[in-house]
N, C-alpha and C. Protein backbone atom coordinates (compact mmCIF):
# COMPACT_ATOMS: atom_id res chain seq x y z
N UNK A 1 -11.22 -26.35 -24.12
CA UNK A 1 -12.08 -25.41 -23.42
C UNK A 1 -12.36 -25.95 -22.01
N UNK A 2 -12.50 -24.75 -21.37
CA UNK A 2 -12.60 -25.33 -19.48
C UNK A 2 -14.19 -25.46 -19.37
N UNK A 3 -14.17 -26.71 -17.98
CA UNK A 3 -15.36 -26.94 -18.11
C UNK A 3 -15.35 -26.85 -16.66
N UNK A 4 -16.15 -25.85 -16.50
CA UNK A 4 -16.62 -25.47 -14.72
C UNK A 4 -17.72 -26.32 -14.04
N UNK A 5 -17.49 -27.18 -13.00
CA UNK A 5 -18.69 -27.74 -12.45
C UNK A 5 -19.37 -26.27 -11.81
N UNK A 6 -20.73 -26.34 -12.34
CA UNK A 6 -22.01 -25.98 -11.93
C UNK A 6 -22.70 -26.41 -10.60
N UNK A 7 -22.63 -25.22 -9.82
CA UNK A 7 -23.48 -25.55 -8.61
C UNK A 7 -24.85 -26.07 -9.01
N UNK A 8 -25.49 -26.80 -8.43
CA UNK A 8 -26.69 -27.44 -9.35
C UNK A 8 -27.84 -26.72 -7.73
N UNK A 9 -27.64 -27.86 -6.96
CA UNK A 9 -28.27 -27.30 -5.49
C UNK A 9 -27.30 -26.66 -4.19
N UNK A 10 -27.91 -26.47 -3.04
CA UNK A 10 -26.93 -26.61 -1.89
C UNK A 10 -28.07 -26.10 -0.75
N UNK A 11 -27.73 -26.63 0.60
CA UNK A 11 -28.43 -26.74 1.29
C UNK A 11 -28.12 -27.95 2.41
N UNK A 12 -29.30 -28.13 3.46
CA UNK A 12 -29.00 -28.92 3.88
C UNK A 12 -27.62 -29.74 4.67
N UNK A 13 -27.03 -28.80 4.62
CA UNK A 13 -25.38 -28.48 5.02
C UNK A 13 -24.47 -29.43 4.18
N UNK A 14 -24.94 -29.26 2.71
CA UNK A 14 -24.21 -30.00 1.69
C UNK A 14 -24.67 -28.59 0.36
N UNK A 15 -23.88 -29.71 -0.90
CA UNK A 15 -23.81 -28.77 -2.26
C UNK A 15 -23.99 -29.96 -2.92
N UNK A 16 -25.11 -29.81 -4.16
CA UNK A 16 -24.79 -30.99 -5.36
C UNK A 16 -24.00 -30.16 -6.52
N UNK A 17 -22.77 -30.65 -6.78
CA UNK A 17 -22.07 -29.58 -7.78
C UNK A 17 -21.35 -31.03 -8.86
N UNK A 18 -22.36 -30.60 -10.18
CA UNK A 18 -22.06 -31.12 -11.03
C UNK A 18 -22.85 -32.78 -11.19
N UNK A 19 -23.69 -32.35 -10.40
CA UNK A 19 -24.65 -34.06 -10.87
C UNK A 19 -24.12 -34.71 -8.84
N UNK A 20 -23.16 -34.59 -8.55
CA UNK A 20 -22.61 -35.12 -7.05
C UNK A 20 -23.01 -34.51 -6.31
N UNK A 21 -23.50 -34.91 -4.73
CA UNK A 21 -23.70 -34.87 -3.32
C UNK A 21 -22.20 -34.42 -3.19
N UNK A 22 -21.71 -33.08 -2.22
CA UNK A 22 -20.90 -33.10 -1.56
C UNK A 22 -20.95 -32.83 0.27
N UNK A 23 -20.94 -33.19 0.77
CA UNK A 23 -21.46 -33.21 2.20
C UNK A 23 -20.45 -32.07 3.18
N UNK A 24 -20.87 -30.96 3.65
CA UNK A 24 -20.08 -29.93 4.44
C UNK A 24 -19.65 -29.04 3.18
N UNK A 25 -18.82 -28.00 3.47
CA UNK A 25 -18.11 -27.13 3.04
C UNK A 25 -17.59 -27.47 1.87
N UNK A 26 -17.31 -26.61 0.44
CA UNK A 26 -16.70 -27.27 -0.10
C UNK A 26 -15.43 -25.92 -0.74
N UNK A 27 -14.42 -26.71 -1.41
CA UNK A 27 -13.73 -25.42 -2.29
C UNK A 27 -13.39 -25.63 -3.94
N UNK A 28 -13.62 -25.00 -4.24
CA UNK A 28 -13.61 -25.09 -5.71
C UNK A 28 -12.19 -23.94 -6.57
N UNK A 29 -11.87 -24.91 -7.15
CA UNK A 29 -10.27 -24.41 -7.54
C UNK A 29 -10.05 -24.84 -8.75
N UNK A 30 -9.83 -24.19 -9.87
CA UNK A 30 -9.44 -24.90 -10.65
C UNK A 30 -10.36 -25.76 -11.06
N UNK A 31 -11.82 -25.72 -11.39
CA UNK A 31 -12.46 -26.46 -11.67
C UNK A 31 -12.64 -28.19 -11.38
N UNK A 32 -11.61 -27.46 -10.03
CA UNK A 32 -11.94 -28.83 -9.14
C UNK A 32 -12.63 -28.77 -8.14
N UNK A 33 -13.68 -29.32 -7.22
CA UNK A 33 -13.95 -29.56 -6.15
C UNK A 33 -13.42 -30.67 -5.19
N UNK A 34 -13.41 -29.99 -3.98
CA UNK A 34 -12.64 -30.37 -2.79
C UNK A 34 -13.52 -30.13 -1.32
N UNK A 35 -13.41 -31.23 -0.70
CA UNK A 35 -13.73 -31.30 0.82
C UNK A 35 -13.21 -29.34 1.60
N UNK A 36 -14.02 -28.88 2.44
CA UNK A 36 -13.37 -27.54 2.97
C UNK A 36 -13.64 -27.67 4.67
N UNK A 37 -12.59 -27.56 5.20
CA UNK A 37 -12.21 -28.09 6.60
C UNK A 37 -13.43 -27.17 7.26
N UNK A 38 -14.27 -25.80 6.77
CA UNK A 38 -14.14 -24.64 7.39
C UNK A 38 -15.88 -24.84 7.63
N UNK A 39 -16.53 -24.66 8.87
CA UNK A 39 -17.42 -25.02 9.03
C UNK A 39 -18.15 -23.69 9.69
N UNK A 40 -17.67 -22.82 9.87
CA UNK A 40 -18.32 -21.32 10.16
C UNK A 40 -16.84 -20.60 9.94
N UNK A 41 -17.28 -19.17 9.70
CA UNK A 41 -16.42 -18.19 9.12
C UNK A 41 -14.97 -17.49 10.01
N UNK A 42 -15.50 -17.85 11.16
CA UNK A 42 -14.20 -18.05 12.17
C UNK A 42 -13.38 -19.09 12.13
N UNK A 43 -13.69 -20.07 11.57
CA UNK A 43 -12.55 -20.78 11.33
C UNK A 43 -11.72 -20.91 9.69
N UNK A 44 -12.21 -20.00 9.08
CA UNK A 44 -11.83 -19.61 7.80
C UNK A 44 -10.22 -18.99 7.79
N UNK A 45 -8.92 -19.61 8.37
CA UNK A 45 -8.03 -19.00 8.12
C UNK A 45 -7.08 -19.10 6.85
N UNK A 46 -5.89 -18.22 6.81
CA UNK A 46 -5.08 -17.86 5.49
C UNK A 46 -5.18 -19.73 5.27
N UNK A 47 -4.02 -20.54 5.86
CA UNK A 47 -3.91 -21.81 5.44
C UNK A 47 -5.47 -22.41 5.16
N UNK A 48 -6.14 -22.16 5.15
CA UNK A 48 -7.70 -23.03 4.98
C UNK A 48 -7.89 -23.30 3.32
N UNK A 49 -6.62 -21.62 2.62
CA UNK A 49 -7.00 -21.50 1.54
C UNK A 49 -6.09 -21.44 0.81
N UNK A 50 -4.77 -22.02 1.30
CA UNK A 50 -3.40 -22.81 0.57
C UNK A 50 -3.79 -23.39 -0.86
N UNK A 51 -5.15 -23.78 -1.35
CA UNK A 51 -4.68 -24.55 -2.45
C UNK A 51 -5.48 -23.10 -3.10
N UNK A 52 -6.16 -22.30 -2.55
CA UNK A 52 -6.28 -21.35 -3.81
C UNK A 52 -4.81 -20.23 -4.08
N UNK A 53 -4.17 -19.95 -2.83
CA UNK A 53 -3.05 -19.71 -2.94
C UNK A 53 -2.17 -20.36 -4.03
N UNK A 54 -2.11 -21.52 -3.62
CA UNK A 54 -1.00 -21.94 -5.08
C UNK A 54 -1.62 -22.43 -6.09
N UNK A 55 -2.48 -21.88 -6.78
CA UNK A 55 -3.19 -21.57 -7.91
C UNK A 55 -2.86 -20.69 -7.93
N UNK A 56 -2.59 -19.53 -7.09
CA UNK A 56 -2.10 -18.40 -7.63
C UNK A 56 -3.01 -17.79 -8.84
N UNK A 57 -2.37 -16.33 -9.23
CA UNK A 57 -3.15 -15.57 -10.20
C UNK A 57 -3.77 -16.18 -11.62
N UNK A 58 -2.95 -17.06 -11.63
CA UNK A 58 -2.58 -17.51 -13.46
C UNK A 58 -3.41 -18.28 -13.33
N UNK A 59 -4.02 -19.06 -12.31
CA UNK A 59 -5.33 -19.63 -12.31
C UNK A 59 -6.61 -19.38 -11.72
N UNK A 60 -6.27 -18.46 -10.85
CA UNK A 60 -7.53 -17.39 -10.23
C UNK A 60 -7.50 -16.12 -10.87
N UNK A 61 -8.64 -15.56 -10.84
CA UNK A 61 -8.84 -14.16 -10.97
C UNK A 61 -8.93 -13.53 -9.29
N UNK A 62 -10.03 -14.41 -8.67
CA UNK A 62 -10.31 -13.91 -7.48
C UNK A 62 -11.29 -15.07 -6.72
N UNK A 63 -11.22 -14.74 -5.59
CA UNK A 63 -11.79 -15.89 -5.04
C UNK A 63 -13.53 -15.26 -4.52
N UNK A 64 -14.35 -15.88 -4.41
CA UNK A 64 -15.71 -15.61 -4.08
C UNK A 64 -16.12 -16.80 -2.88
N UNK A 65 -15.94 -16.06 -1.47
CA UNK A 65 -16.18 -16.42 -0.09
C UNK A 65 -17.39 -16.69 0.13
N UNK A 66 -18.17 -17.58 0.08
CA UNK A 66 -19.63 -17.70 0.68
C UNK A 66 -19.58 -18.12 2.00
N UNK A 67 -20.14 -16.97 2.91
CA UNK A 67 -20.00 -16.95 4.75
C UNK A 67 -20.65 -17.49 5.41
N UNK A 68 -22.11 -18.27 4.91
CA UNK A 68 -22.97 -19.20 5.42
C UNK A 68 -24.51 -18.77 5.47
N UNK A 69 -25.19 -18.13 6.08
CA UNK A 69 -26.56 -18.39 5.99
C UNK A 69 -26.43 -16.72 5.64
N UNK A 70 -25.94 -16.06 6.38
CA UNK A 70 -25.79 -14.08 6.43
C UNK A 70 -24.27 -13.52 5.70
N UNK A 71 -24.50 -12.62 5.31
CA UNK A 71 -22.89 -12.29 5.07
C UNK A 71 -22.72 -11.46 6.21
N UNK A 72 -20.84 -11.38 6.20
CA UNK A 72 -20.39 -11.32 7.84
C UNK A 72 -19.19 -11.11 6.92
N UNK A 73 -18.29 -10.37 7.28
CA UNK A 73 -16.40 -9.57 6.98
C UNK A 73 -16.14 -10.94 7.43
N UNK A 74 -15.02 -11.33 6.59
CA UNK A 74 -14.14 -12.69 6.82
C UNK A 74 -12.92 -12.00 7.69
N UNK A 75 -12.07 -12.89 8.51
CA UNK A 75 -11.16 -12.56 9.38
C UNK A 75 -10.21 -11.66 8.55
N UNK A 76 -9.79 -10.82 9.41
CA UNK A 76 -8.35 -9.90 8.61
C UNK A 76 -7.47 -10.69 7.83
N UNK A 77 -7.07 -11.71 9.30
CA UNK A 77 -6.23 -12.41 8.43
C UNK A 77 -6.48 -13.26 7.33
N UNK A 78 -7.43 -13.74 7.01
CA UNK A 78 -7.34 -14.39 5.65
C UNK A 78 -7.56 -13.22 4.41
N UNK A 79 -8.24 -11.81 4.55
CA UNK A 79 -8.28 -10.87 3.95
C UNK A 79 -6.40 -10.22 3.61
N UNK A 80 -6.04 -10.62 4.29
CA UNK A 80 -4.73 -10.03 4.17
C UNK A 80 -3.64 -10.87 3.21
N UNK A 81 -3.84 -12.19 3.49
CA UNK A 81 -3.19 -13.54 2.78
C UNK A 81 -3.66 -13.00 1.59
N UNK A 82 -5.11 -13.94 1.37
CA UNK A 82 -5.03 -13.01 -0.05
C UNK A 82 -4.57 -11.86 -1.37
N UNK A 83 -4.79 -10.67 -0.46
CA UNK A 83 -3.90 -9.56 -0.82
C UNK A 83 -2.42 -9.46 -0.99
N UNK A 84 -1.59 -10.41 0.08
CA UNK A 84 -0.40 -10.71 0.06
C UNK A 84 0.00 -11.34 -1.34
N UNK A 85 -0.67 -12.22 -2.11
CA UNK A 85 -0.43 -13.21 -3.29
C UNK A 85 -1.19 -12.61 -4.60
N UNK A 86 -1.89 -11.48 -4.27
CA UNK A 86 -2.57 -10.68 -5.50
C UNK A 86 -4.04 -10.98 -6.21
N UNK A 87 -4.68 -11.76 -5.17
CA UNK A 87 -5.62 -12.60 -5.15
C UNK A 87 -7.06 -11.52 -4.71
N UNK A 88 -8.21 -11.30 -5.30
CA UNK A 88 -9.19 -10.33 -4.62
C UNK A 88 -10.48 -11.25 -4.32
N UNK A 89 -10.81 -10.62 -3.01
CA UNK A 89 -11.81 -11.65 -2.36
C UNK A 89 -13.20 -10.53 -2.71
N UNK A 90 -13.95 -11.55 -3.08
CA UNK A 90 -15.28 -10.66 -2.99
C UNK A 90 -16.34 -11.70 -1.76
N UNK A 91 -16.78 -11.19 -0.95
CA UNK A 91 -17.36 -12.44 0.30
C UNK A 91 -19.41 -11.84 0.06
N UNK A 92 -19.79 -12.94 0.29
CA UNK A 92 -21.54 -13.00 0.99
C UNK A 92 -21.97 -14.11 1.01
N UNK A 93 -23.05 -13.98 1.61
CA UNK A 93 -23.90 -15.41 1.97
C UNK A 93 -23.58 -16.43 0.54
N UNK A 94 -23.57 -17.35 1.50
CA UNK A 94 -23.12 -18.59 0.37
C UNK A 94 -24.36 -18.61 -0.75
N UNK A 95 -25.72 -17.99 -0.53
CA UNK A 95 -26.19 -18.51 -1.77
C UNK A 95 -26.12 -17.75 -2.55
N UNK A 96 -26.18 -16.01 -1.96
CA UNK A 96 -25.46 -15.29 -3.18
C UNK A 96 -24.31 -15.87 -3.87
N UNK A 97 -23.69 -16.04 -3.29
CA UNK A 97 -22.15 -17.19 -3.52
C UNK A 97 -21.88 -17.64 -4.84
N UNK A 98 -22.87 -18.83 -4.65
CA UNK A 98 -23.22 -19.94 -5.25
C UNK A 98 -24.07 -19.51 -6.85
N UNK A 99 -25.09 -18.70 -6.64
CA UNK A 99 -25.40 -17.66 -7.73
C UNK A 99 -24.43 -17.18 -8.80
N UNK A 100 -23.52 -16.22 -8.07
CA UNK A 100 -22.78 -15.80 -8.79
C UNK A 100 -21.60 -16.54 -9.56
N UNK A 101 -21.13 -17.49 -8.03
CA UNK A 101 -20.16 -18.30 -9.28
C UNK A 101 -20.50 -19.19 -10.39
N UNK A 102 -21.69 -19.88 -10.43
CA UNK A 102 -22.18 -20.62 -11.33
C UNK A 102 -22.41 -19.31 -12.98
N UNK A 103 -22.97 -18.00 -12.25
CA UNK A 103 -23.07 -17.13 -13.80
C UNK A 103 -21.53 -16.51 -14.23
N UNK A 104 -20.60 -16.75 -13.54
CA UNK A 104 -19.12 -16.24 -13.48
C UNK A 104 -18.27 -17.46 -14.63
N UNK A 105 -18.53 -18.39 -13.67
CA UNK A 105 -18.36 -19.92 -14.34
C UNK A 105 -18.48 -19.96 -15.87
N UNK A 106 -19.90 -19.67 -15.58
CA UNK A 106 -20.54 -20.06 -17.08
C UNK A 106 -19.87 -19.13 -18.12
N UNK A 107 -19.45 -17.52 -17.81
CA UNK A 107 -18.67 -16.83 -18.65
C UNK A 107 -17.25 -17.39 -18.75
N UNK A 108 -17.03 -18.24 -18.05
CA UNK A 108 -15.58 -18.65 -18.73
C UNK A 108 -14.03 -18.12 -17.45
N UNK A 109 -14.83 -17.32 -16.51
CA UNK A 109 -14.16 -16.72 -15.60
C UNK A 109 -13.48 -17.60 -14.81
N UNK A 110 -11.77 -16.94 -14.29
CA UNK A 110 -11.26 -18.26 -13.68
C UNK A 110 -11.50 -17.95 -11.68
N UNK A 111 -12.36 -18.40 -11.65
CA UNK A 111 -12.96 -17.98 -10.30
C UNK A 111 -13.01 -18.90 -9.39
N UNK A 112 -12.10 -18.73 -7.93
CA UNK A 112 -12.49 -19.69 -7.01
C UNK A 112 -13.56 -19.90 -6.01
N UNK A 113 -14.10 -20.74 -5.61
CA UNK A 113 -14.89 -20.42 -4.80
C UNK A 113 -14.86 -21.45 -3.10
N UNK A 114 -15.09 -20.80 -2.38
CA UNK A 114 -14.92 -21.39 -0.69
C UNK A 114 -16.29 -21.43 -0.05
N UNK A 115 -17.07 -22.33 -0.21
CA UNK A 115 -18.36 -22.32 0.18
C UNK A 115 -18.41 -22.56 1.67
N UNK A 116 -19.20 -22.35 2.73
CA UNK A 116 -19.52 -22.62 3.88
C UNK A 116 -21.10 -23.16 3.97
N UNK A 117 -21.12 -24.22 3.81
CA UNK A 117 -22.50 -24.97 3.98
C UNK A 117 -23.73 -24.47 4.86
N UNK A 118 -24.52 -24.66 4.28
CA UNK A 118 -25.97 -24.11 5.50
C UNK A 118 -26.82 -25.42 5.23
C-alpha cells in the first residue's frame, strides 16, 4: 500500500511534509518530495515539470498547481505540456493546494503536486 507524505505545515517560504523542513518550493511525485526550481508562477515552465511528465499517467492522475499566496492562470505553456502527455492540471493558491492534496492523498489518489512557497 502507498504511503503519501502529508503536508503537515507550510509557510514561511518553506513546507514541513512528512515530519521534514523543506525550504522553497517543493514537488511532489510519486510520493516523493523534491526541491522545485520555481519561485513565482512565471517561472513555472513545461520543463520545470519534466519529472511529473515522466511519471506520466500510470503514475499521475493529475497534477494540483499551488500559485503562491493568490491564485493566478499558470502560463499557456505549461497548461499546454500538460495536456500534450494527458496529464490535467487543476491550479490555486498553494494553501488551497496543500489542503486538497493532503485529503486527495489520504484517499489513495495518485496526485502530483507543485507547490510555490509563501
Amino acid at each position: 500500500m502507498r504511503q503519501a507524505p502529508a503536508i503537515d505545515a507550510f509557510g514561511d517560504r518553506g513546507f514541513r511534509i512528512a515530519g521534514v523542513r523543506h525550504e522553497g518550493s517543493v514537488l511532489i511525485v510519486d510520493d516523493a518530495v523534491r526541491p522545485w526550481s520555481v519561485r513565482r508562477l512565471a517561472d513555472a515552465t513545461p520543463e520545470s515539470l519534466d519529472a511529473v511528465a515522466e511519471a506520466g499517467a500510470a503514475k499521475v492522475e493529475f497534477v494540483l498547481l499551488g500559485t503562491g499566496a493568490a491564485t493566478a492562470l499558470p502560463p499557456k505553456a505549461l497548461r499546454a505540456a500538460l495536456q500534450r502527455v494527458g496529464l490535467g492540471l487543476e491550479f490555486m493558491d498553494t494553501a488551497a493546494a496543500c489542503r486538497l492534496y493532503n485529503y486527495l492523498a489520504s484517499e489513495g489518489r495518485r496526485v502530483a503536486a507543485a507547490l510555490i512557497a509563501v
